[in-house]
Protein backbone atom coordinates (compact mmCIF):
# COMPACT_ATOMS: atom_id res chain seq x y z
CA UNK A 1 16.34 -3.84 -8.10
CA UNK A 2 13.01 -2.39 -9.09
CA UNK A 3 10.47 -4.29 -11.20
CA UNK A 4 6.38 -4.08 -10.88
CA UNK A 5 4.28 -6.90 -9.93
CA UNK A 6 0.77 -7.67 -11.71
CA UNK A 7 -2.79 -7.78 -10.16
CA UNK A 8 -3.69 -11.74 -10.77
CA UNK A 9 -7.43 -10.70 -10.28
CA UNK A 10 -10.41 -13.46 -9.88
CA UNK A 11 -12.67 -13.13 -12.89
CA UNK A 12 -15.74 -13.20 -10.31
CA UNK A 13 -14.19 -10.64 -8.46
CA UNK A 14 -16.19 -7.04 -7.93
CA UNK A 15 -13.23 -5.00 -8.78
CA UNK A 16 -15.17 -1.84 -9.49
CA UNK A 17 -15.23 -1.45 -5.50
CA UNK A 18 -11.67 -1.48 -4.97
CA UNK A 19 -8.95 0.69 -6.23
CA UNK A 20 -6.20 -1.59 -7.09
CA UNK A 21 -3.63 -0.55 -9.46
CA UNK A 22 -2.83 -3.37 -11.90
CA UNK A 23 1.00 -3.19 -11.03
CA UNK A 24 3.31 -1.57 -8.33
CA UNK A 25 6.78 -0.86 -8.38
CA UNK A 26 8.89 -3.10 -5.96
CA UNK A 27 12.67 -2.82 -5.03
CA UNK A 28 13.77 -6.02 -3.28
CA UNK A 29 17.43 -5.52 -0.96
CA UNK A 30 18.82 -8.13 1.48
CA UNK A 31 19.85 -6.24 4.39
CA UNK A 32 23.22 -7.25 6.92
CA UNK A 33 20.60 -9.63 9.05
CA UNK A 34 19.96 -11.52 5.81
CA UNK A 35 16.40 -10.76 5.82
CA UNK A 36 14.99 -9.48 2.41
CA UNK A 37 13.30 -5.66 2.69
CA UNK A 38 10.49 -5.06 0.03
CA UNK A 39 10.24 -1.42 -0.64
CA UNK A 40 7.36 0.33 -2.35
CA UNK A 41 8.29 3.68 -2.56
CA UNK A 42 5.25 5.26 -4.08
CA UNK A 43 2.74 4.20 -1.44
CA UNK A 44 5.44 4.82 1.25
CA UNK A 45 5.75 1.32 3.24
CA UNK A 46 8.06 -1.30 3.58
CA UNK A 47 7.88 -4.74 4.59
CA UNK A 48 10.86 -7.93 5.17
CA UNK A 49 10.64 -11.55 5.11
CA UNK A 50 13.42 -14.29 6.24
CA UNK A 51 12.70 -15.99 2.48
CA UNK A 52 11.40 -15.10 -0.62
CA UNK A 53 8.18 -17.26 -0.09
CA UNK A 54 7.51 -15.16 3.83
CA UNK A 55 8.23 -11.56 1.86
CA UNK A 56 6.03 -12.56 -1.10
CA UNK A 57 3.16 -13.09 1.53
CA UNK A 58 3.99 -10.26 3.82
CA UNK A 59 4.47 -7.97 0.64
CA UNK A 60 0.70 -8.75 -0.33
CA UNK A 61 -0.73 -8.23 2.84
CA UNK A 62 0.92 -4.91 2.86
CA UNK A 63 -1.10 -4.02 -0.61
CA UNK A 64 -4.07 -5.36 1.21
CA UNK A 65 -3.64 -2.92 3.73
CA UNK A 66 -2.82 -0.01 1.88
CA UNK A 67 -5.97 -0.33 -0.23
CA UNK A 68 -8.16 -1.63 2.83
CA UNK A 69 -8.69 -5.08 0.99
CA UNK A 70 -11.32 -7.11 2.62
CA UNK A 71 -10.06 -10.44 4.37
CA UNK A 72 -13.01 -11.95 2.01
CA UNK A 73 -11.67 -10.57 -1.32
CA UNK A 74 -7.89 -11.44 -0.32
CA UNK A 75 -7.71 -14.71 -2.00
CA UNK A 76 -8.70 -13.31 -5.02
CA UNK A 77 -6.07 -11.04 -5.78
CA UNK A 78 -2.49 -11.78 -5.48
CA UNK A 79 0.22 -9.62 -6.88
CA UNK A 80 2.83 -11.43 -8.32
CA UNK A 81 6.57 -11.02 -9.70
CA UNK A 82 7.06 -11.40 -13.56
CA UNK A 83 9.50 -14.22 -14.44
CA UNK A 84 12.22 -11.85 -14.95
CA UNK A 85 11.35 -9.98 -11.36
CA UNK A 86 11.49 -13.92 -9.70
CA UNK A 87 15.37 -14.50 -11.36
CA UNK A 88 16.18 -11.21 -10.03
CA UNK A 89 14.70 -12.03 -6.31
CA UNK A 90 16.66 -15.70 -6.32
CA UNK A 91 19.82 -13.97 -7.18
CA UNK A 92 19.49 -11.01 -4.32
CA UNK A 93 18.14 -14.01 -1.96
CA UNK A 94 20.85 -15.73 -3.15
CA UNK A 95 23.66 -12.54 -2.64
CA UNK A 96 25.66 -12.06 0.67
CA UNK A 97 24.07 -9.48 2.59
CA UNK A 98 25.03 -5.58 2.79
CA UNK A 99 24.52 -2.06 4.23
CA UNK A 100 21.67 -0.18 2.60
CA UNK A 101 22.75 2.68 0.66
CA UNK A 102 20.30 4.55 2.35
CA UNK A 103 18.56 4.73 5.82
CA UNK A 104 14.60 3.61 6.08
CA UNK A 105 12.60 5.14 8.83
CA UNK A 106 9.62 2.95 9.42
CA UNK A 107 6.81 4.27 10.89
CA UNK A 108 3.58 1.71 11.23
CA UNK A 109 0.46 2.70 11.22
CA UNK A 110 -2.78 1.47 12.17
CA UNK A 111 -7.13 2.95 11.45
CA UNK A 112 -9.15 2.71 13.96
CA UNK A 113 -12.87 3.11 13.27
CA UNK A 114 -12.86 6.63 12.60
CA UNK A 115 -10.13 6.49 10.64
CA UNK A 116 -7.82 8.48 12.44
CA UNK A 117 -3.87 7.67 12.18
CA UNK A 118 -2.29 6.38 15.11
CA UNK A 119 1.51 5.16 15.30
CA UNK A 120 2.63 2.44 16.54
CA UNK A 121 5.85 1.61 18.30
């Protein structure tokens, strides 16, 4: 299932310092374990939650990584489902759980100060 989520950005928000896009491109599967796997392909990065509520958290703090969103700004901005995304996500939460089609190899990645790439196991 792939549907975009929208930017829900504070009007007294600076936004001119980040580079947020105002949507992003989700696909939502519930994997054999039952756990629900958020995928956004474009930016590369994957996150899972054990209900819809944990992977809607977990899938904005992986936007506020990607675009180094500071812990200050992060109640501000939310990126949230559109009505038709949220049916969708109840039915798949909802669904009996399955193989992926495909494979996922998920590396993790942290910055350190000088913004070097280092994996993590």
């Amino acid at each position: 299932m792939y549907d975009t989520i929208k930017a829900n950005k504070s009007k007294n928000m600076n936004k001119s310092k980040l580079k947020l896009p105002n949507q992003i491109a989700v696909s939502i599967q519930k994997g054999e374990s039952e756990a629900l796997v958020a995928v956004l392909e474009k930016y590369d990065a994957v996150t899972e939650g054990n209900s819809l509520t944990e992977l809607f958290f977990n899938v904005n703090d992986l936007i506020y990584t990607i675009f180094d969103v500071p812990k200050k700004l992060q109640e501000d901005i939310q990126f949230i489902p559109s009505k038709e995304a949220q049916i969708a996500m109840v039915s798949i939460a909802q669904s009996q759980p399955k193989k992926f089609a495909r494979q996922f190899e998920i590396n993790r990645f942290i910055k350190n100060d000088s913004y070097q790439r280092i994996a993590m196991v």
